[in-house]
Protein backbone atom coordinates (compact mmCIF):
# COMPACT_ATOMS: atom_id res chain seq x y z
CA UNK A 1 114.32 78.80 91.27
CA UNK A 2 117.61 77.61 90.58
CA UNK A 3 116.65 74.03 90.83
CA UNK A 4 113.70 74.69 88.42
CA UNK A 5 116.15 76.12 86.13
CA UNK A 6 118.39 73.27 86.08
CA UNK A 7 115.68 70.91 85.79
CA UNK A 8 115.06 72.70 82.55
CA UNK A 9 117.99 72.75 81.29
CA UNK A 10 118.28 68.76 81.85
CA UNK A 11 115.03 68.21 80.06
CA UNK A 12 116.33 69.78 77.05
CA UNK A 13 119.62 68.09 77.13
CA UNK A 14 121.95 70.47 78.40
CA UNK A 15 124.73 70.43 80.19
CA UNK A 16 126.51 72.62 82.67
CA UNK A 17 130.72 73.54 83.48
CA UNK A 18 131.56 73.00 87.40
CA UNK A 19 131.31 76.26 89.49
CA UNK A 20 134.89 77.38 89.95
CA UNK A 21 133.66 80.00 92.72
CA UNK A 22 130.35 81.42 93.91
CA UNK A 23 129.27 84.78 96.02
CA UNK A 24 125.42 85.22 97.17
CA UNK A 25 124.23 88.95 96.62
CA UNK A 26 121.45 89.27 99.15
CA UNK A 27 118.42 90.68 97.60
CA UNK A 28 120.01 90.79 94.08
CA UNK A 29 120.80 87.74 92.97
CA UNK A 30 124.35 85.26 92.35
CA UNK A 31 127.45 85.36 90.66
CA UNK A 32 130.01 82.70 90.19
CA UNK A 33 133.13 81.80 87.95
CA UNK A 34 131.99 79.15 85.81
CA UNK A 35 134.63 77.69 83.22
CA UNK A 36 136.56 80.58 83.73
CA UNK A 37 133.75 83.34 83.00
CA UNK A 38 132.58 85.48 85.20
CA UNK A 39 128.94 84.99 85.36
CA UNK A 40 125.89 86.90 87.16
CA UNK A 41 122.43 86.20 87.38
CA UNK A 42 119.25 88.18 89.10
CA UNK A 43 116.53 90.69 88.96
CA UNK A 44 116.16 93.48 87.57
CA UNK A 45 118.24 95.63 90.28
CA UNK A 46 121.29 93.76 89.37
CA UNK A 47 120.46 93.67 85.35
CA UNK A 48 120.55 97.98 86.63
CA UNK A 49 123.81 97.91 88.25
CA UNK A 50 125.64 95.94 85.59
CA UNK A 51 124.07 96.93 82.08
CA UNK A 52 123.14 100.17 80.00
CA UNK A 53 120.69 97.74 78.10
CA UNK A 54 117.11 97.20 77.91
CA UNK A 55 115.03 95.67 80.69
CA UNK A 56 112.07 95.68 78.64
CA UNK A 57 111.91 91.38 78.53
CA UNK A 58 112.14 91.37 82.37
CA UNK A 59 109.23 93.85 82.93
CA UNK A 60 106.74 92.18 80.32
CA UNK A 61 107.34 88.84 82.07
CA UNK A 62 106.75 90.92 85.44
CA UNK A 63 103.67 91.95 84.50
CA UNK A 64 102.79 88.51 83.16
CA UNK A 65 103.18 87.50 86.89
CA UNK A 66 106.76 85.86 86.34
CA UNK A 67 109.32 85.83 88.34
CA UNK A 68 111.86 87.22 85.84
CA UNK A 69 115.54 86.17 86.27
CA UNK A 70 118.86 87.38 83.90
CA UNK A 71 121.60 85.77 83.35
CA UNK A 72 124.55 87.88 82.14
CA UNK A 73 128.44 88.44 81.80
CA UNK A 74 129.95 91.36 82.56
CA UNK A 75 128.09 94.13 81.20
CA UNK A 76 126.40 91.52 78.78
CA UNK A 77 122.61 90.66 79.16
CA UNK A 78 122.91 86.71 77.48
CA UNK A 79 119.52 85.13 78.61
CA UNK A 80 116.16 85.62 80.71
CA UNK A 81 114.07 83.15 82.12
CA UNK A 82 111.09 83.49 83.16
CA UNK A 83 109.47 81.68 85.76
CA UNK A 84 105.96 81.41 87.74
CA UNK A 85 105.30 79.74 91.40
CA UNK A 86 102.83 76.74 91.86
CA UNK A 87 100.50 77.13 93.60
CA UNK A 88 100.44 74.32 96.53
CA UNK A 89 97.10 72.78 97.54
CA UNK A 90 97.91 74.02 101.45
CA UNK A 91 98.36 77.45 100.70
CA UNK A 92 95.15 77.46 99.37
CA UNK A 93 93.74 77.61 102.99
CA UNK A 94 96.19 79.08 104.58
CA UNK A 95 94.75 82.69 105.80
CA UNK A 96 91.65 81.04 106.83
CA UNK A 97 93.24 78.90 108.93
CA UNK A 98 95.52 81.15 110.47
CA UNK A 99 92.67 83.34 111.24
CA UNK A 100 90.57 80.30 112.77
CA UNK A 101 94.29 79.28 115.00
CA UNK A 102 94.00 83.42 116.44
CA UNK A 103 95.83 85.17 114.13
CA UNK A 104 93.84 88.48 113.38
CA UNK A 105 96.61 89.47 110.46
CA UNK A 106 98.52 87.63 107.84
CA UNK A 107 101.21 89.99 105.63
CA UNK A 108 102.83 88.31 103.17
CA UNK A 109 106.30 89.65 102.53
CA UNK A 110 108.40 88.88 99.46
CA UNK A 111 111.15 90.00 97.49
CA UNK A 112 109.36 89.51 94.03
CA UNK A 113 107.54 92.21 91.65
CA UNK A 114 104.29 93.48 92.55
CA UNK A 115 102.06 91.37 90.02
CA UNK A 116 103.79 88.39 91.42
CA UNK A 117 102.87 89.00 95.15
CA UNK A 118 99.39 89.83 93.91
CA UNK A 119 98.65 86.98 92.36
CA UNK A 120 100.41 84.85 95.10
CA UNK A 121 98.71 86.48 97.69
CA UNK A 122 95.29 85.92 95.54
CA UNK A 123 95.95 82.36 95.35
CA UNK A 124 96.98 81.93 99.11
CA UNK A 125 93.47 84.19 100.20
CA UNK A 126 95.79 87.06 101.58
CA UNK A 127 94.40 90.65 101.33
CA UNK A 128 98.06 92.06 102.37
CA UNK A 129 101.09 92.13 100.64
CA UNK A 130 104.43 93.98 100.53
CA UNK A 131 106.79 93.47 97.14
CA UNK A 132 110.12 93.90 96.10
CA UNK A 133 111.45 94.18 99.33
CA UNK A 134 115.19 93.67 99.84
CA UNK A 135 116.17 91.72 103.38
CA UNK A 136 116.40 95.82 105.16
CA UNK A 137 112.97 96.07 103.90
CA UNK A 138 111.96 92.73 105.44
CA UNK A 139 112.99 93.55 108.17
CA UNK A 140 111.90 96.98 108.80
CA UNK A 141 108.48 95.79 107.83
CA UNK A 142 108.80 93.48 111.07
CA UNK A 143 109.71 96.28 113.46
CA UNK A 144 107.05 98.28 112.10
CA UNK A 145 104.96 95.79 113.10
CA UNK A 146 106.06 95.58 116.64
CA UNK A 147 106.53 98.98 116.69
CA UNK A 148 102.48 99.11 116.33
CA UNK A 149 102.21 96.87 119.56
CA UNK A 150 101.51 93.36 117.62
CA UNK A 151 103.81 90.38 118.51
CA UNK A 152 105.43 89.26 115.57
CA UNK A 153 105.88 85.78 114.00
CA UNK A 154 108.12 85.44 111.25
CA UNK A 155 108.25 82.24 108.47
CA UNK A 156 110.78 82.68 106.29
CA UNK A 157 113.31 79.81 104.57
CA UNK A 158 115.94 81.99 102.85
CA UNK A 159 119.46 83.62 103.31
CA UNK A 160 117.14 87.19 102.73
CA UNK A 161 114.61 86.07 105.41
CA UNK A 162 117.32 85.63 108.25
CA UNK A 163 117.54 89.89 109.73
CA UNK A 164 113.75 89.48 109.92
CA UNK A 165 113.67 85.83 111.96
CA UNK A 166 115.97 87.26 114.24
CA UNK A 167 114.03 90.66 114.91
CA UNK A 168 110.74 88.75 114.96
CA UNK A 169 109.44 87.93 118.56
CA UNK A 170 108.92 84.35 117.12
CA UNK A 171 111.09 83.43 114.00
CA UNK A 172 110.13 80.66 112.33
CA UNK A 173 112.31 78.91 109.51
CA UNK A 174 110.83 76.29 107.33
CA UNK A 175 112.94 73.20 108.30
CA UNK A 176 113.86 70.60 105.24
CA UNK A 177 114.27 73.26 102.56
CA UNK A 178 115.10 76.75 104.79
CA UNK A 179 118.96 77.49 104.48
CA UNK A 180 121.67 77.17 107.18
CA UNK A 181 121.40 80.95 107.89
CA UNK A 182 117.46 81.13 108.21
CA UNK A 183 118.00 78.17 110.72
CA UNK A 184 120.46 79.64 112.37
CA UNK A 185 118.17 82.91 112.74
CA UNK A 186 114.85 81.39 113.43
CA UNK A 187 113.29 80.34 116.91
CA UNK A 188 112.43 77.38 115.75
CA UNK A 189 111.38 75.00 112.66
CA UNK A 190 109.32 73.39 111.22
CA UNK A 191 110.45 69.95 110.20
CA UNK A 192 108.62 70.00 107.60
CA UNK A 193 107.92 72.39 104.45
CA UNK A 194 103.62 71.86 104.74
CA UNK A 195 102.39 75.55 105.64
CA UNK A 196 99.72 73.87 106.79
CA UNK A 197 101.70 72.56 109.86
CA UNK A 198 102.19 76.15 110.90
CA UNK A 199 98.68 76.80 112.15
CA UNK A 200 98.71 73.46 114.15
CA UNK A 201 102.00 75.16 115.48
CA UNK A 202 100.09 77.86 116.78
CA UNK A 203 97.07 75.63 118.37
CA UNK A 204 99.98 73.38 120.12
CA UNK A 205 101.62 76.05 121.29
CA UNK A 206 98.62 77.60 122.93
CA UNK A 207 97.35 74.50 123.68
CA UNK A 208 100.97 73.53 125.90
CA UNK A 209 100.54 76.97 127.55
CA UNK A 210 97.21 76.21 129.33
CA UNK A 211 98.32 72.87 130.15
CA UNK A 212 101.38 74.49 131.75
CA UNK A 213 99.28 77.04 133.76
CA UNK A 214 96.57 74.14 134.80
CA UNK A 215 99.43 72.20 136.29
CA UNK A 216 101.23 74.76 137.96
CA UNK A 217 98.19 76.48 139.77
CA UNK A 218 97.14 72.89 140.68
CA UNK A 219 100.54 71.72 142.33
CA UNK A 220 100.27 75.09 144.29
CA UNK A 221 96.86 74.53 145.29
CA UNK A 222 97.44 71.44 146.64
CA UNK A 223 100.83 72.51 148.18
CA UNK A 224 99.45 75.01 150.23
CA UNK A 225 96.71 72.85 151.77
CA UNK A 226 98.88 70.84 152.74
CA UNK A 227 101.13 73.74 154.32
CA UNK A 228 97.95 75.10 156.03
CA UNK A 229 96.63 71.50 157.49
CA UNK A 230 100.28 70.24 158.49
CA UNK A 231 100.82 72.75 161.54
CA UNK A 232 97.46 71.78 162.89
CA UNK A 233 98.12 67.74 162.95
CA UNK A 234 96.03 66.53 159.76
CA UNK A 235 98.72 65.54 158.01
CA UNK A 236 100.51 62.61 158.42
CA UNK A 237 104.22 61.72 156.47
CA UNK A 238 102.30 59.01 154.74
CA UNK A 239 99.51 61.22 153.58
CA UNK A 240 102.57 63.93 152.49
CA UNK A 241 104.34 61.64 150.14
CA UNK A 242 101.23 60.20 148.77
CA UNK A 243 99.79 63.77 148.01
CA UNK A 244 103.13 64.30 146.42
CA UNK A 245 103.56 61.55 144.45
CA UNK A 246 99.96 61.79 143.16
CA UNK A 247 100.32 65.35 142.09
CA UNK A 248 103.46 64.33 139.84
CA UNK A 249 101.34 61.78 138.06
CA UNK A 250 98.88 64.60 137.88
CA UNK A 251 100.72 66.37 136.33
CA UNK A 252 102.60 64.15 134.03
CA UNK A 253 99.10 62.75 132.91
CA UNK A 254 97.68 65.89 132.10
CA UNK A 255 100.58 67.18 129.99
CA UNK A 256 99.91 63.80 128.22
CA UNK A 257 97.20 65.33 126.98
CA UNK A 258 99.47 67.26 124.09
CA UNK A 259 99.89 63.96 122.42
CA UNK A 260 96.36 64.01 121.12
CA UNK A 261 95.33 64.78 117.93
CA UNK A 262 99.51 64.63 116.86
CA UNK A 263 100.25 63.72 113.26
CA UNK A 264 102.32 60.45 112.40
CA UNK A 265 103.50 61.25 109.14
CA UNK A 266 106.83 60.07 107.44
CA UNK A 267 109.33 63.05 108.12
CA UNK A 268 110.36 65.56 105.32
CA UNK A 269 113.46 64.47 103.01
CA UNK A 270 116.29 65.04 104.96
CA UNK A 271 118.26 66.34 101.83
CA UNK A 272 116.33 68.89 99.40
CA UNK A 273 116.25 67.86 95.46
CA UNK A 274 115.05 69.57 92.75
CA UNK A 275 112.43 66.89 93.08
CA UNK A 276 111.07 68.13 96.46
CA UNK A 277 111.82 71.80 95.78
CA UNK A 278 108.53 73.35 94.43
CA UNK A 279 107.77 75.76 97.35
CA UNK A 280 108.94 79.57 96.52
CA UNK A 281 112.43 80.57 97.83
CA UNK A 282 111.83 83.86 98.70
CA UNK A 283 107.94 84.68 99.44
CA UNK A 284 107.31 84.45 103.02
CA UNK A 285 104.71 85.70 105.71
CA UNK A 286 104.79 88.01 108.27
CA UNK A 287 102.32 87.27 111.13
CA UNK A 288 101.38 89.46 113.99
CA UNK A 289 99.70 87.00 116.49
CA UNK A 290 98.21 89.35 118.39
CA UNK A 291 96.90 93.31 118.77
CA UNK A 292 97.34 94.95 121.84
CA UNK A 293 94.12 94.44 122.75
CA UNK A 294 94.53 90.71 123.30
């Protein structure tokens, strides 16, 4: 959002003082010194805490489906913005083909107003959505989960995402534009910031597992033939090591197998721009992989 904001400002020819200092408010928004002014800017829980005025502009622009953002000094309300998420051709699919990887339930869980996550979740084909949630909520919303016996997989990218990765069974942070924290939190990334690429995750990851069991119970197998037939003279040393040796290659073959079907795409910009940062900062999805019954 900020880098949409400054893209703005650009475009109309403005220009901007060097931050002098800068503190995150998790869930509420930013404030910095900025050519010696104290400056704040974030929803409308913060516009709450530090003005008497009226919120009306920010809740017409929330019902508009904007994400509405305010921009004040001290106790001083000087601008809104309002802006809206685009809507990226992947997400478009994205429940369906979570559903067709195994995953019986998709919650989307964002710190935004309600008529934002509704029409995000619209757009995305998700029938479950939880708004205005600060990171406790996020969070919380994960145990629950758990708590109901699903196992948990968490995508998240930002600073309010990070409790939930790290209560998740499987946190997952979205690599090239997630921050340091939700990196630092998460299981593991994705290298890229397609959503897309999370439900070939899934199939990989499933996919690895069987592979895994196939070559274990088959090294075993023929392990314990070979402990059964040595006592009894049918095996010579010969025989052993080439039984051996052909059971690595087995093995290593077979695992080989994962490298089908991989994608050989350029890697994700190593450095995020404004340019390459369209995807929503805050929206992310909760995803129970499985019920107890699986």
């Amino acid at each position: 959002m900020a880098a949409a904001i400054r893209r703005a400002a650009r475009e109309r020819g403005l220009s901007a003082d060097s931050v002098e200092s800068f503190e995150s408010l998790p869930g509420r928004g930013a404030q910095a010194r900025v050519g010696g002014r104290e400056i704040w800017v974030g929803g409308p829980r913060l516009v709450a805490e530090r003005t008497d005025g009226d919120a009306s502009e920010l809740t017409t622009l929330h019902e508009a489906g904007q994400t509405a953002l305010a921009l004040g000094e001290g106790d001083r309300l000087l601008a809104v913005f309002g802006l809206a998420d685009q809507q990226r051709a992947e997400s478009a699919q994205l429940a369906a083909q979570l559903r067709d990887a195994g995953v019986p339930r998709v919650v989307m869980l964002t710190g935004d107003a309600e008529p934002v996550a509704r029409s995000i979740a619209e757009q995305a084909g998700l029938s479950e959505w939880r708004a205005e949630l600060l990171p406790e909520d996020k969070l919380r919303a994960v145990e629950e989960l758990q708590n109901q016996g699903h196992v948990v997989a968490m995508v998240g990218d930002g600073v309010n995402d990070a409790p939930a990765l790290a209560a998740a069974r499987v946190g997952v942070a979205m690599g090239a534009a997630g921050s340091d924290v939700a990196l630092q939190s998460a299981d593991l990334a994705l290298m890229s910031d397609r959503l897309d690429r999370l439900p070939e995750a899934i199939a990989l990851a499933r996919k690895a597992r069987g592979i895994m069991r196939v070559n274990v119970i088959a090294s075993l197998a023929v392990k314990g033939v070979f402990i059964v037939l040595a006592p009894l003279g049918f095996v010579t040393l010969v025989l052993a090591v080439a039984a051996d040796m052909g059971m690595s290659l087995a093995v290593t073959l077979n695992a080989l197998r994962l490298l089908r079907g991989t994608h050989t795409d350029a890697p994700a910009p190593a450095v995020l721009t404004a340019e390459t940062s369209e995807l929503c900062q805050d929206a992310c999805c909760a995803t129970p992989t499985s019920s107890p019954a699986d």
